[in-house]
PDB file of N, CA and C in Angstrom:
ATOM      1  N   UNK A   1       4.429   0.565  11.108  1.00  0.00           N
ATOM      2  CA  UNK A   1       3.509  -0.108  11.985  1.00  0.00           C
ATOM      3  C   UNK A   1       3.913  -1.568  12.181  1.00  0.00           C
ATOM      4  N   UNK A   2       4.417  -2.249  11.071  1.00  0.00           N
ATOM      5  CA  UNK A   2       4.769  -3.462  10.858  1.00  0.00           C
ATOM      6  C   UNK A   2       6.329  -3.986  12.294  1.00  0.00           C
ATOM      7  N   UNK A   3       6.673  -2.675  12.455  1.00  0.00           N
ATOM      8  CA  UNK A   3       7.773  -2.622  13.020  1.00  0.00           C
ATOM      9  C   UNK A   3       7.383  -3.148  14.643  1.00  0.00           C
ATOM     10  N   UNK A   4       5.810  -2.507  14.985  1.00  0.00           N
ATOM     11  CA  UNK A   4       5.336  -2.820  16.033  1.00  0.00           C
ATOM     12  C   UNK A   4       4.627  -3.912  16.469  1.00  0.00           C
ATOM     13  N   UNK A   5       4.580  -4.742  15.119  1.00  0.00           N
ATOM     14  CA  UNK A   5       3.615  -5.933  15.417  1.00  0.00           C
ATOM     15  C   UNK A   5       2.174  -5.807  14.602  1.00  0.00           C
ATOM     16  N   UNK A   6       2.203  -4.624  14.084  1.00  0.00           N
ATOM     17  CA  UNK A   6       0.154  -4.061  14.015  1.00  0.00           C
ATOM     18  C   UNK A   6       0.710  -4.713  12.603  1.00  0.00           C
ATOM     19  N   UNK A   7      -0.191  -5.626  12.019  1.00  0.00           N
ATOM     20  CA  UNK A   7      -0.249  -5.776  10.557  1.00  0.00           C
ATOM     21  C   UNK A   7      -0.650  -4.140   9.302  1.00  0.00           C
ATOM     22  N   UNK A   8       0.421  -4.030   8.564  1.00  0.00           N
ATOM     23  CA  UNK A   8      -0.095  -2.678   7.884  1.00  0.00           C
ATOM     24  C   UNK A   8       0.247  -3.735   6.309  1.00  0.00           C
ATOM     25  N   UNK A   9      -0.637  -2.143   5.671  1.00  0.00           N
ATOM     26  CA  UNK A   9      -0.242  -2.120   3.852  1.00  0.00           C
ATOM     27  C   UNK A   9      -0.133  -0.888   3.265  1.00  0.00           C
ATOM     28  N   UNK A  10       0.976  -0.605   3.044  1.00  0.00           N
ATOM     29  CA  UNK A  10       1.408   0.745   1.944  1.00  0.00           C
ATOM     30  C   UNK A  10       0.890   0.785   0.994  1.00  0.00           C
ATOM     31  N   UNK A  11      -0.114   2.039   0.776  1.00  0.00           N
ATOM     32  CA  UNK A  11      -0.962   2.094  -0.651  1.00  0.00           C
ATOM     33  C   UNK A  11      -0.709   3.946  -0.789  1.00  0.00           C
ATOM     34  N   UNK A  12       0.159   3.544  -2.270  1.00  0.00           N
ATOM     35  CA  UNK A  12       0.176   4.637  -3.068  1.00  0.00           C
ATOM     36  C   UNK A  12      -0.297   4.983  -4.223  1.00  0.00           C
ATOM     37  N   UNK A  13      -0.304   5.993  -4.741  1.00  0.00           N
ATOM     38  CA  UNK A  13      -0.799   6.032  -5.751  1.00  0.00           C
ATOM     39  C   UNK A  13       0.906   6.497  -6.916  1.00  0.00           C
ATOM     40  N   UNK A  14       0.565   5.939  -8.101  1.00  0.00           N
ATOM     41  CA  UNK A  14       1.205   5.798  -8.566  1.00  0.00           C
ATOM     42  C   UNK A  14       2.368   7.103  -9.036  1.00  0.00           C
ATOM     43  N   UNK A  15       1.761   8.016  -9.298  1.00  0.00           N
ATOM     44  CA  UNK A  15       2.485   9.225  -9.214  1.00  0.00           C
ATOM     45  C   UNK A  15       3.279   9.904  -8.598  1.00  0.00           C
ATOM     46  N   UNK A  16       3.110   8.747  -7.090  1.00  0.00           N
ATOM     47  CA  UNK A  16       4.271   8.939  -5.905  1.00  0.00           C
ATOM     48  C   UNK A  16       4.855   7.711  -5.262  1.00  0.00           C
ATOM     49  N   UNK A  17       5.144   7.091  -6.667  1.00  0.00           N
ATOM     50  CA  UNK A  17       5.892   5.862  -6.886  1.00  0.00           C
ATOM     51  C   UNK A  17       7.371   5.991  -6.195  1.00  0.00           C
ATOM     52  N   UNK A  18       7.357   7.027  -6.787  1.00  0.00           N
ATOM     53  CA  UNK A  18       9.153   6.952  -7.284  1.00  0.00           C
ATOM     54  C   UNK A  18       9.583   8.073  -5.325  1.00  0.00           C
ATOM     55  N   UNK A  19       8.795   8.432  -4.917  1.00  0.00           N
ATOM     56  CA  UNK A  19       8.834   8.718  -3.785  1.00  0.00           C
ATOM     57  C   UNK A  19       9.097   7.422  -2.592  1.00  0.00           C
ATOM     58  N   UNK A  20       8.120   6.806  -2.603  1.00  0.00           N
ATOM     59  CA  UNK A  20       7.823   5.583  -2.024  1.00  0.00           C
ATOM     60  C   UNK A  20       8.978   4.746  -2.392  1.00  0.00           C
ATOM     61  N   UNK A  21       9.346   4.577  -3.018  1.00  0.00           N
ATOM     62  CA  UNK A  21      10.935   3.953  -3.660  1.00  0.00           C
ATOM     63  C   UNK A  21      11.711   4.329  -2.655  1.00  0.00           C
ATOM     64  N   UNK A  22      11.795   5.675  -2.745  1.00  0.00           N
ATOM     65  CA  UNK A  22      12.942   6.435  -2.144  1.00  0.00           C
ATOM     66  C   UNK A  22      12.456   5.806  -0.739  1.00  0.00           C
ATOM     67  N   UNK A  23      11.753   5.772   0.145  1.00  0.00           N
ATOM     68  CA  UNK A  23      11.553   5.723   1.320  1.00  0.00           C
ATOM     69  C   UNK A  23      12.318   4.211   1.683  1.00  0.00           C
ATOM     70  N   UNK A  24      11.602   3.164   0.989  1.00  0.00           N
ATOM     71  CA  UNK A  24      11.890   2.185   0.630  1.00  0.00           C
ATOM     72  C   UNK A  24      13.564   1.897   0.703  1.00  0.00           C
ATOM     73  N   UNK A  25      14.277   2.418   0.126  1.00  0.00           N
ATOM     74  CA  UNK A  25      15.464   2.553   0.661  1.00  0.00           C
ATOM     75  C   UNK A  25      16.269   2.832   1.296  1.00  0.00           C
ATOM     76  N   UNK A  26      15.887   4.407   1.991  1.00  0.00           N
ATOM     77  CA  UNK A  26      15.974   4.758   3.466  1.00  0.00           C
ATOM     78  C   UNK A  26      15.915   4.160   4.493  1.00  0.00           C
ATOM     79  N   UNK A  27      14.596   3.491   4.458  1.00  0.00           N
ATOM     80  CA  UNK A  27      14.142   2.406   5.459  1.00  0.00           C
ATOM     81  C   UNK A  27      14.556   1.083   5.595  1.00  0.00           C
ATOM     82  N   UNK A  28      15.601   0.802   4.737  1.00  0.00           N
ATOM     83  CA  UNK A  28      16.491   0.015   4.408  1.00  0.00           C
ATOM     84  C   UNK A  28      15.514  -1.483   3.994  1.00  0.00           C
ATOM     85  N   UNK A  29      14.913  -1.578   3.294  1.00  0.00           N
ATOM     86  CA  UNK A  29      13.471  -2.523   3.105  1.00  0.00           C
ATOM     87  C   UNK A  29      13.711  -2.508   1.521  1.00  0.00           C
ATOM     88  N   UNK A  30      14.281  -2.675   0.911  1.00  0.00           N
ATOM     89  CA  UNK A  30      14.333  -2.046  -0.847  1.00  0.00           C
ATOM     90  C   UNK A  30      13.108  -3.120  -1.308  1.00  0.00           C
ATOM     91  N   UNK A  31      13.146  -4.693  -0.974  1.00  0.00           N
ATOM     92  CA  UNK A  31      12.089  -4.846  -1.256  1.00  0.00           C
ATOM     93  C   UNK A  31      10.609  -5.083  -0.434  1.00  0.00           C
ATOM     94  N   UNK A  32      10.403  -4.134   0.202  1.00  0.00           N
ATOM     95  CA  UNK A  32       8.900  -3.973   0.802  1.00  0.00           C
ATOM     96  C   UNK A  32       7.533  -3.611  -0.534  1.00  0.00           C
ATOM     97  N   UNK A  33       6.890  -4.642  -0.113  1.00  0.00           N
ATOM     98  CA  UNK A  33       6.128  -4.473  -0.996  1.00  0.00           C
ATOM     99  C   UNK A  33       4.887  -3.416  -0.865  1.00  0.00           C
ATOM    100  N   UNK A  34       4.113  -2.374  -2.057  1.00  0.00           N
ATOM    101  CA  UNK A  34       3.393  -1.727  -1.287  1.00  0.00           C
ATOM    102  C   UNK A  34       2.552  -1.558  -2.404  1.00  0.00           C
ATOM    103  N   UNK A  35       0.977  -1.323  -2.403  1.00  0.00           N
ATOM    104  CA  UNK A  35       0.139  -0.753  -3.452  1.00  0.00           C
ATOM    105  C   UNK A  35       0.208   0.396  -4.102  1.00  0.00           C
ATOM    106  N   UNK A  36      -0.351  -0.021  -5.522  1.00  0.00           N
ATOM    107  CA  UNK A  36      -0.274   1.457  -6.158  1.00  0.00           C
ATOM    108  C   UNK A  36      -1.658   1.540  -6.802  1.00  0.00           C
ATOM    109  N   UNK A  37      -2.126   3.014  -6.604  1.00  0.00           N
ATOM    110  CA  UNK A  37      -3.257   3.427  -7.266  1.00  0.00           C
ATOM    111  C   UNK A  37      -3.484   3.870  -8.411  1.00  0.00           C
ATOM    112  N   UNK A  38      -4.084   3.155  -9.639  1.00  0.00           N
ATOM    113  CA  UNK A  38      -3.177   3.573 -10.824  1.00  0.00           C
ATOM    114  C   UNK A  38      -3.755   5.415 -11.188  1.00  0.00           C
ATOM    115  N   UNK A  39      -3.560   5.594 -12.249  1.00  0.00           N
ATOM    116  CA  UNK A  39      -4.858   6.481 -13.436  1.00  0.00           C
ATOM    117  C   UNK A  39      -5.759   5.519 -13.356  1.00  0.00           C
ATOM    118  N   UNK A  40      -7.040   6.105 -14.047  1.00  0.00           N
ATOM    119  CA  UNK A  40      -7.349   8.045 -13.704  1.00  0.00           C
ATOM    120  C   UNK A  40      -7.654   8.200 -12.369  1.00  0.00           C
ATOM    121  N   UNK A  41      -7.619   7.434 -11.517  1.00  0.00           N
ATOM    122  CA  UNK A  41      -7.703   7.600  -9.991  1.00  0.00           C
ATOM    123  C   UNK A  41      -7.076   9.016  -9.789  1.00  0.00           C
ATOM    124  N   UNK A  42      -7.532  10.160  -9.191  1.00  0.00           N
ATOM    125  CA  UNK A  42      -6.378  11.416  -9.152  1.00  0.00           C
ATOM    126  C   UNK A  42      -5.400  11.155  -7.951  1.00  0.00           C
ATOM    127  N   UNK A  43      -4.200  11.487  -8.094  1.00  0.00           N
ATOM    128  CA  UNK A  43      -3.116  11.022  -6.956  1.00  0.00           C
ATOM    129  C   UNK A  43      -3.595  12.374  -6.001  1.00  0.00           C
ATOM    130  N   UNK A  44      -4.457  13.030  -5.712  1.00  0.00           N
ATOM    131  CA  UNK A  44      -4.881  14.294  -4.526  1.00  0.00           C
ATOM    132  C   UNK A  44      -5.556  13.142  -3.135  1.00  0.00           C
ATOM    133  N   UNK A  45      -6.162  12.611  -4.168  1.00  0.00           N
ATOM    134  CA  UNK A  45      -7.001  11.529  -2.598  1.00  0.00           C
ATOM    135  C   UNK A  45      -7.947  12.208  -2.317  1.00  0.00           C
ATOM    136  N   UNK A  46      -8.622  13.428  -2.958  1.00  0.00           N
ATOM    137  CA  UNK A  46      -9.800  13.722  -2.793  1.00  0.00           C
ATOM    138  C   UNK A  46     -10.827  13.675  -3.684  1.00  0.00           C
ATOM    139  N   UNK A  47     -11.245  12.403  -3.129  1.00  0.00           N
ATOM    140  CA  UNK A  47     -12.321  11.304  -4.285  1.00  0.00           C
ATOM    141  C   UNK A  47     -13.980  11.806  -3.761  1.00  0.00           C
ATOM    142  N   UNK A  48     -14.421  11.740  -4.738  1.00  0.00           N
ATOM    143  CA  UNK A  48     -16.176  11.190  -4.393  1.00  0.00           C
ATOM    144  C   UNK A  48     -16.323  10.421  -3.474  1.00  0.00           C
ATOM    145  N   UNK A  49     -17.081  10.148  -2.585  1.00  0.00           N
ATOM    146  CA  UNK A  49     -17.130   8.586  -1.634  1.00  0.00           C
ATOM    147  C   UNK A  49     -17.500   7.289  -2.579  1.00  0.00           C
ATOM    148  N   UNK A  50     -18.136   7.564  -3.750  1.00  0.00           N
ATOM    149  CA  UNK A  50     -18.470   6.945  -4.576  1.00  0.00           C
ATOM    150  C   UNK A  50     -16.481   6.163  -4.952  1.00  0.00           C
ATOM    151  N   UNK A  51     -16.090   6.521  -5.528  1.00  0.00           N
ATOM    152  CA  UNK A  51     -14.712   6.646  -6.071  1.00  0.00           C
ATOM    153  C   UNK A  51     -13.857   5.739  -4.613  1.00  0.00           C
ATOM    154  N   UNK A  52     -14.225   6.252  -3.907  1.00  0.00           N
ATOM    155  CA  UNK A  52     -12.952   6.201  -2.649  1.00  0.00           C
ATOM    156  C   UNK A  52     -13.590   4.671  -2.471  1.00  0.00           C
ATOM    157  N   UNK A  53     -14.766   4.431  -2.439  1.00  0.00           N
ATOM    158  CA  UNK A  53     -15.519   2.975  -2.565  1.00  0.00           C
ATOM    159  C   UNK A  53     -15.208   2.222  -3.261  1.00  0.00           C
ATOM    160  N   UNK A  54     -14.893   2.529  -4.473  1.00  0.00           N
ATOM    161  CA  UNK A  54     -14.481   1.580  -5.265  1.00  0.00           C
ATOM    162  C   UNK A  54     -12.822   1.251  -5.744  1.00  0.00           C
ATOM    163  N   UNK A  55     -12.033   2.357  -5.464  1.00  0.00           N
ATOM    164  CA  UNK A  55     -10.979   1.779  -5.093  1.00  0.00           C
ATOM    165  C   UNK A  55     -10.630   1.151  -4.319  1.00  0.00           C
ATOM    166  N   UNK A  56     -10.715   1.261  -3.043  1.00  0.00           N
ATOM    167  CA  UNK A  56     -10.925   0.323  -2.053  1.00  0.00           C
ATOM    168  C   UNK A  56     -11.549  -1.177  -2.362  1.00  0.00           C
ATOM    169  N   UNK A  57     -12.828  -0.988  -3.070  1.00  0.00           N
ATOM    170  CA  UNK A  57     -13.270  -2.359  -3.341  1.00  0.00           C
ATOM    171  C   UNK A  57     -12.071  -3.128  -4.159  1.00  0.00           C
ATOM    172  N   UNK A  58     -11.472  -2.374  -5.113  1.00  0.00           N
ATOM    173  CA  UNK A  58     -10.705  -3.230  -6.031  1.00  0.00           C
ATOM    174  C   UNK A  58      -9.380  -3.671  -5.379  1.00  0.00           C
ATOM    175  N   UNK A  59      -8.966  -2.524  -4.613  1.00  0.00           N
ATOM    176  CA  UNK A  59      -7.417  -3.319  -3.638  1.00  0.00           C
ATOM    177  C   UNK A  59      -7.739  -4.344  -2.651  1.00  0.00           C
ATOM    178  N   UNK A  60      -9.384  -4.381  -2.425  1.00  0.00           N
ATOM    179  CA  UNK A  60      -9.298  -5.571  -0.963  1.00  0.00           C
ATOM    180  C   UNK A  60      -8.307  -6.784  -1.351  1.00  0.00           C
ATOM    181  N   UNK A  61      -8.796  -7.299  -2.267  1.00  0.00           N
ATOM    182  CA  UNK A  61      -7.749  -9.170  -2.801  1.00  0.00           C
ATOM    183  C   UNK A  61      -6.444  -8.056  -2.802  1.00  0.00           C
ATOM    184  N   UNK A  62      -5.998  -7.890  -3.328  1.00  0.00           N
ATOM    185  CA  UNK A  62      -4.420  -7.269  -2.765  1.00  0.00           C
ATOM    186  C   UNK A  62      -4.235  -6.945  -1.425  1.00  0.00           C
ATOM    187  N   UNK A  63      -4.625  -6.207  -0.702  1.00  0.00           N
ATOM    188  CA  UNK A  63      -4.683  -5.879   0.575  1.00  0.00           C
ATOM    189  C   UNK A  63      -4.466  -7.113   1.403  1.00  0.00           C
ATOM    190  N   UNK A  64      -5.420  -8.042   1.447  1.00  0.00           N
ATOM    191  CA  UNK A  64      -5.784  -9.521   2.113  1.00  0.00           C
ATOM    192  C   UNK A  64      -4.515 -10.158   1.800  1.00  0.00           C
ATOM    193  N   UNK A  65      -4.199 -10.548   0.616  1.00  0.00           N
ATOM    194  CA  UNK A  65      -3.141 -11.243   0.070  1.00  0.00           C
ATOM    195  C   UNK A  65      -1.550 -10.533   1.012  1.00  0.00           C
ATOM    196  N   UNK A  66      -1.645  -9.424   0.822  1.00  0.00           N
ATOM    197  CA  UNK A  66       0.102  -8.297   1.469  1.00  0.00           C
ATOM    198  C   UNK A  66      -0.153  -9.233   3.100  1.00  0.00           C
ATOM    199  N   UNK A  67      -1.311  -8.676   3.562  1.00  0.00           N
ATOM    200  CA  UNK A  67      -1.595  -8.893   5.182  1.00  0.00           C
ATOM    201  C   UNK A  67      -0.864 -10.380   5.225  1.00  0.00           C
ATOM    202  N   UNK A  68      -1.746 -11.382   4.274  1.00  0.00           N
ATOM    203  CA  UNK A  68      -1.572 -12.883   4.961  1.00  0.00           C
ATOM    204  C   UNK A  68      -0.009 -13.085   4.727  1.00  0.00           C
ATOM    205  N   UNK A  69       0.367 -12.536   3.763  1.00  0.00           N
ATOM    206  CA  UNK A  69       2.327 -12.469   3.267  1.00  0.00           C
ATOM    207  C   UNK A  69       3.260 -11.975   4.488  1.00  0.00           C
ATOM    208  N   UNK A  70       2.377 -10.874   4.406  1.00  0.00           N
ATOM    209  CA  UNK A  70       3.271 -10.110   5.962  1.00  0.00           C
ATOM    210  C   UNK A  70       3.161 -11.137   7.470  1.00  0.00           C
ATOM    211  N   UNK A  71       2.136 -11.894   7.606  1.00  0.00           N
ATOM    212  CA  UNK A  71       1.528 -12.325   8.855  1.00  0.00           C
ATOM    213  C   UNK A  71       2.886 -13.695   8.684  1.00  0.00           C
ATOM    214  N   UNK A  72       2.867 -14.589   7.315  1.00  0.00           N
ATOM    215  CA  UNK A  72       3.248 -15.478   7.159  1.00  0.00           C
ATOM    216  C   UNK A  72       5.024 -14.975   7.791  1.00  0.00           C
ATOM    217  N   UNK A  73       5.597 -13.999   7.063  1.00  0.00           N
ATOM    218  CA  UNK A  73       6.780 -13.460   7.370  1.00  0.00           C
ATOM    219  C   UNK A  73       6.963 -13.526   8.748  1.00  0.00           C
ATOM    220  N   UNK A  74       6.411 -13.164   9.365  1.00  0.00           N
ATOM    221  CA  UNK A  74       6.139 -12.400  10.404  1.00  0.00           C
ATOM    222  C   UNK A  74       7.165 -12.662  12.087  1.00  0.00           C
ATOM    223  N   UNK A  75       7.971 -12.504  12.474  1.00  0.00           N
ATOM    224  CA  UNK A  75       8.936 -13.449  13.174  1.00  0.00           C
ATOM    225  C   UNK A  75       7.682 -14.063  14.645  1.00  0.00           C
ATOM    226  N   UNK A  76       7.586 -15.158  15.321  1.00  0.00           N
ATOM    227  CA  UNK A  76       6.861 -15.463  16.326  1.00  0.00           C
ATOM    228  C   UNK A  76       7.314 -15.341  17.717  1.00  0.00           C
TER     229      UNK A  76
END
């Protein structure tokens, strides 16, 4: 997305770390930075709304922080 201008943030969960790596290098980006969702979060993504709420609550300051990094990068 970043490619198009749209501000994005890569959020994984940790168990598909080493996936996201791989992409990461493909995409020729080795260091793109991206979130990880740790344990006991389940890496399925099918949370409670309760759950899905509060992960979310806890990545916003990360999230905000990637965006303003990426924006700062950002060519004009």
């Amino acid at each position: 997305m970043e490619w198009e201008g749209i501000p994005a943030v890569a959020i994984v969960h940790e168990a598909l770390a080493g996936s996201a790596d791989a992409m990461k290098k493909m995409s020729h980006m080795p260091d793109y930075p991206y979130l990880r969702i740790p344990y006991p979060t389940q890496p399925t993504g099918i949370w409670p709304e309760e759950q899905c709420d509060s992960v979310v609550e806890a990545l916003i300051p990360q999230i905000a922080q990637l965006l303003a990094r990426n924006r700062e990068k950002a060519p004009a």
